[in-house]
N, C-alpha and C. Protein backbone atom coordinates (compact mmCIF):
# COMPACT_ATOMS: atom_id res chain seq x y z
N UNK A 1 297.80 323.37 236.68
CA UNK A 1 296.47 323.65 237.15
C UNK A 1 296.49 324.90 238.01
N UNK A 2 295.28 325.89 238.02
CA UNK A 2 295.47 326.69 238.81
C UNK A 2 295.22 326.41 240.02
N UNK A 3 295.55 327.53 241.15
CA UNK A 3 294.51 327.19 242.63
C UNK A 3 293.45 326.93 242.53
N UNK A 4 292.91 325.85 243.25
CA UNK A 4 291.62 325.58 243.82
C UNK A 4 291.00 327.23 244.20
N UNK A 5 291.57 328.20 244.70
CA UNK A 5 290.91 329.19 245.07
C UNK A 5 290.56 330.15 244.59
N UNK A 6 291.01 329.66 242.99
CA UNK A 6 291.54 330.71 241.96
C UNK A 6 289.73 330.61 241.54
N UNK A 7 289.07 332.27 241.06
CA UNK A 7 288.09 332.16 240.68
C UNK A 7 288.12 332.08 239.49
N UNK A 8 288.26 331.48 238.98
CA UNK A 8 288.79 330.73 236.96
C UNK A 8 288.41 329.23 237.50
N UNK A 9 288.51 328.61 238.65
CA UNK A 9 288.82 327.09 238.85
C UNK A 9 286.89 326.57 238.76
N UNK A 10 286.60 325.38 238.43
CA UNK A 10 285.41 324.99 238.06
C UNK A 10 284.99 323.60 238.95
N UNK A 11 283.94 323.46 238.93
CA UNK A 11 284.32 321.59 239.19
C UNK A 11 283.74 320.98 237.55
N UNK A 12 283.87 319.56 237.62
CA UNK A 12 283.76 318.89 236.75
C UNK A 12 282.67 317.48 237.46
N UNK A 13 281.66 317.06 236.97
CA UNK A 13 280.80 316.49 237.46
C UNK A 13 281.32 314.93 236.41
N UNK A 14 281.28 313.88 236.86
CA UNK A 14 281.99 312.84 236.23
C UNK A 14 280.72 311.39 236.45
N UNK A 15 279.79 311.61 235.55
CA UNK A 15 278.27 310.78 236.00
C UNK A 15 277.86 310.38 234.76
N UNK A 16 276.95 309.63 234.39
CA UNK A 16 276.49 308.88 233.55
C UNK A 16 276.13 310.30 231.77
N UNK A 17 275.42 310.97 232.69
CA UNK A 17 274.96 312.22 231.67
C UNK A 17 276.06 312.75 231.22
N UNK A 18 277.00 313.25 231.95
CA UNK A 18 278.30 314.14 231.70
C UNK A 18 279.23 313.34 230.62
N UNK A 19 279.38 311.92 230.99
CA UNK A 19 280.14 311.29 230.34
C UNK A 19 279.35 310.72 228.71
N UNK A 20 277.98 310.84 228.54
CA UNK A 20 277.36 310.44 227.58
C UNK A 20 277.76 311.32 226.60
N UNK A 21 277.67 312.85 226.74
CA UNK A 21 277.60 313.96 225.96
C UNK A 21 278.89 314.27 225.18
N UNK A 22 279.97 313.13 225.63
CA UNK A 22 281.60 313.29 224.90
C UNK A 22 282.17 311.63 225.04
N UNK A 23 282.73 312.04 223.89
CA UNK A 23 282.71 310.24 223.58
C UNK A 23 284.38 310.10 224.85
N UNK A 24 283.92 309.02 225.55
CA UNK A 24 284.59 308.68 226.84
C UNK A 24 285.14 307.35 227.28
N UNK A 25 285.82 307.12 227.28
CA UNK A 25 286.96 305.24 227.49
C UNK A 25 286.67 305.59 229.20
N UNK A 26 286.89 304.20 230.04
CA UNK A 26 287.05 304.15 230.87
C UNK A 26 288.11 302.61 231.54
N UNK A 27 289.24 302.73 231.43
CA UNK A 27 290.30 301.89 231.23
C UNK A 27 290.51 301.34 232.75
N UNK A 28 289.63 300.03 233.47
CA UNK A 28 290.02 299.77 234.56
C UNK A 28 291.10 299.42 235.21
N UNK A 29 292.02 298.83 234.25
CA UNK A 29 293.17 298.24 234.27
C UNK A 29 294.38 299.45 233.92
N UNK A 30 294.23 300.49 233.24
CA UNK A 30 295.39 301.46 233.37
C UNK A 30 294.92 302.61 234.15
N UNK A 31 293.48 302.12 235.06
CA UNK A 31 292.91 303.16 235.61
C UNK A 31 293.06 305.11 235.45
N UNK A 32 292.60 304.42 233.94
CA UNK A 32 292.21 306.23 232.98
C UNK A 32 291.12 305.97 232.54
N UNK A 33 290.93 307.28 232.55
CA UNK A 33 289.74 308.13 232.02
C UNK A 33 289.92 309.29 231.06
N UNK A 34 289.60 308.42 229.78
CA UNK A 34 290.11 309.21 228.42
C UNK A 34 288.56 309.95 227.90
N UNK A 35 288.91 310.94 227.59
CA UNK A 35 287.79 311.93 227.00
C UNK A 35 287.85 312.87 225.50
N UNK A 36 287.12 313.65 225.13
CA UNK A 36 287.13 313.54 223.64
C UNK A 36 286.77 314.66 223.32
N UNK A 37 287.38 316.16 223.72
CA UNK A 37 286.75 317.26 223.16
C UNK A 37 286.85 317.87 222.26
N UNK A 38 286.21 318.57 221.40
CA UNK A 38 286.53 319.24 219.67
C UNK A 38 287.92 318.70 219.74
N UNK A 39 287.72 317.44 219.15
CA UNK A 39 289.46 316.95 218.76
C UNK A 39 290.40 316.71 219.25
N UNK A 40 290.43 316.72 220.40
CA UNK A 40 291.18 316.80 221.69
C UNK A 40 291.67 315.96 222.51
N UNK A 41 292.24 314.97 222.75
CA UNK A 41 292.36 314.08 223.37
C UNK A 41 292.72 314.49 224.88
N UNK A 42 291.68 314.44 225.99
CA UNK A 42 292.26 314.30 227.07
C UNK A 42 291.76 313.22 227.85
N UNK A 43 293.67 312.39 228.41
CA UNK A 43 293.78 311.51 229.59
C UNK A 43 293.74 311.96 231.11
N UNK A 44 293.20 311.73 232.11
CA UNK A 44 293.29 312.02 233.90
C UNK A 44 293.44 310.37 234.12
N UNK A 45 293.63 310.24 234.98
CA UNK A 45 293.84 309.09 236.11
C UNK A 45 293.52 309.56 237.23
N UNK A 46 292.12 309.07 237.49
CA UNK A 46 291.09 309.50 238.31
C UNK A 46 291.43 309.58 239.82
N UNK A 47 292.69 308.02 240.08
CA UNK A 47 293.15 307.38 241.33
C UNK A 47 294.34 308.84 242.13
N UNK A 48 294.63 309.89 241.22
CA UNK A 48 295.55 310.83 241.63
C UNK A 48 294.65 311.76 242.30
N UNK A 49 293.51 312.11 241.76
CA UNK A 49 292.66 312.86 242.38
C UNK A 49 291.74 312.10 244.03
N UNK A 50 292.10 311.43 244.36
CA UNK A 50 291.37 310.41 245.42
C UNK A 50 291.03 311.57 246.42
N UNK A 51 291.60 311.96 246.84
CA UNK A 51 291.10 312.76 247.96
C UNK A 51 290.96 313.84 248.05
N UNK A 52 290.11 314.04 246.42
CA UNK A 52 289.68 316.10 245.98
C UNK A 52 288.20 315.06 245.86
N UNK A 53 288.14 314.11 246.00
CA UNK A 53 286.58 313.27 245.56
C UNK A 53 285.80 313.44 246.20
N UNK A 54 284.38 314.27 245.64
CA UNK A 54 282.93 314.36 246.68
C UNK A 54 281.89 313.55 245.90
N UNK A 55 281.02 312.63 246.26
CA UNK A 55 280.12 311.94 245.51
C UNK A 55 278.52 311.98 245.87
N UNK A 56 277.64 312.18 244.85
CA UNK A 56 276.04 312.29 245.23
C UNK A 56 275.54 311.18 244.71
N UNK A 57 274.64 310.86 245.26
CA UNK A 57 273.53 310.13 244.58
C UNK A 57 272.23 310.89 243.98
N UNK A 58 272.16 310.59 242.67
CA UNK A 58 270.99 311.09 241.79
C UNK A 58 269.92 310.50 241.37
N UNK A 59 269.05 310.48 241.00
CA UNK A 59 267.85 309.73 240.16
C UNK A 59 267.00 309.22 241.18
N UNK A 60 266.07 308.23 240.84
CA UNK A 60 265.09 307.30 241.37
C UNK A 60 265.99 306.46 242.22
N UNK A 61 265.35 306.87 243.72
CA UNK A 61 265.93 305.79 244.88
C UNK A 61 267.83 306.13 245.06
N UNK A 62 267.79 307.26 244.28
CA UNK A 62 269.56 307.70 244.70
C UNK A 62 270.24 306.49 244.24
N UNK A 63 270.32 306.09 242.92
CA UNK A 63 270.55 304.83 242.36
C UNK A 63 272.43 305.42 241.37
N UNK A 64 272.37 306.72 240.84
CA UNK A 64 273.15 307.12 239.94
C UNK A 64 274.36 308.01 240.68
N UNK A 65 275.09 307.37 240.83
CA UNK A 65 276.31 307.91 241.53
C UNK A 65 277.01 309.03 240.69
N UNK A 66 277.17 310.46 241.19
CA UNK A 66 278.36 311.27 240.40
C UNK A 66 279.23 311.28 240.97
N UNK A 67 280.54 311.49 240.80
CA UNK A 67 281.62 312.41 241.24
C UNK A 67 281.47 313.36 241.03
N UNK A 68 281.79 314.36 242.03
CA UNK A 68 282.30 316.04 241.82
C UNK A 68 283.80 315.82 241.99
N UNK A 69 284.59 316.04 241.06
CA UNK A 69 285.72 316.68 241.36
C UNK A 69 286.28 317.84 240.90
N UNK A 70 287.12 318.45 241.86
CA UNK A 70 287.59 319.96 241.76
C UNK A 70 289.06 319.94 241.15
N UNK A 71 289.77 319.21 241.14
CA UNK A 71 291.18 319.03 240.38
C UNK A 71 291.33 317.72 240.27
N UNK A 72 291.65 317.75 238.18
CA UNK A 72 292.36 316.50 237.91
C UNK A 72 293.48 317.30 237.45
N UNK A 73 294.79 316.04 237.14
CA UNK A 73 295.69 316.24 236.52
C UNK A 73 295.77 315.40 235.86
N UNK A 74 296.53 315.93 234.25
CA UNK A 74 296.69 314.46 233.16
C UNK A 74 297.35 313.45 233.76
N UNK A 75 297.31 312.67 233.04
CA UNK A 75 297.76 310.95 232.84
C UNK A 75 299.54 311.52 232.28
N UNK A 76 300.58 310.86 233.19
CA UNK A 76 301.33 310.54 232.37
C UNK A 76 301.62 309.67 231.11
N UNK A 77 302.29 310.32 230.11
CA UNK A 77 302.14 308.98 229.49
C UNK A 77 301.91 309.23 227.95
């Protein structure tokens, strides 16, 4: 991964919409988060990133929780 400071680096928004638009597993028990891009298989394990985690509330009554996060790293494995 590059630096966080690196201007190439992005965040990634991890919310109901974001996750609709790519077909997405959410594995509570091997706590991953598998995703699906042009063909692509990518695994993170969300629990490594714990403390890059910023969270909003969205929608009607702030009901729809996102994550912002700024660095994942894959899933071993």
């Amino acid at each position: 991964m590059e630096d966080e400071n690196s201007h190439n680096s992005s965040l990634i928004l991890l919310g109901r919409s974001f996750l609709r638009i790519t077909k997405t597993e959410i594995d509570v028990h091997t706590r991953a988060l598998t995703m699906k891009f042009n063909g692509e298989i990518v695994d993170f394990n969300i629990f490594n990133v714990i403390d890059h985690l910023k969270y909003i509330f969205w929608g009607n009554n702030e009901t729809l929780l996102v994550i912002i996060v700024k660095k994942l790293d894959r899933c071993a494995g």
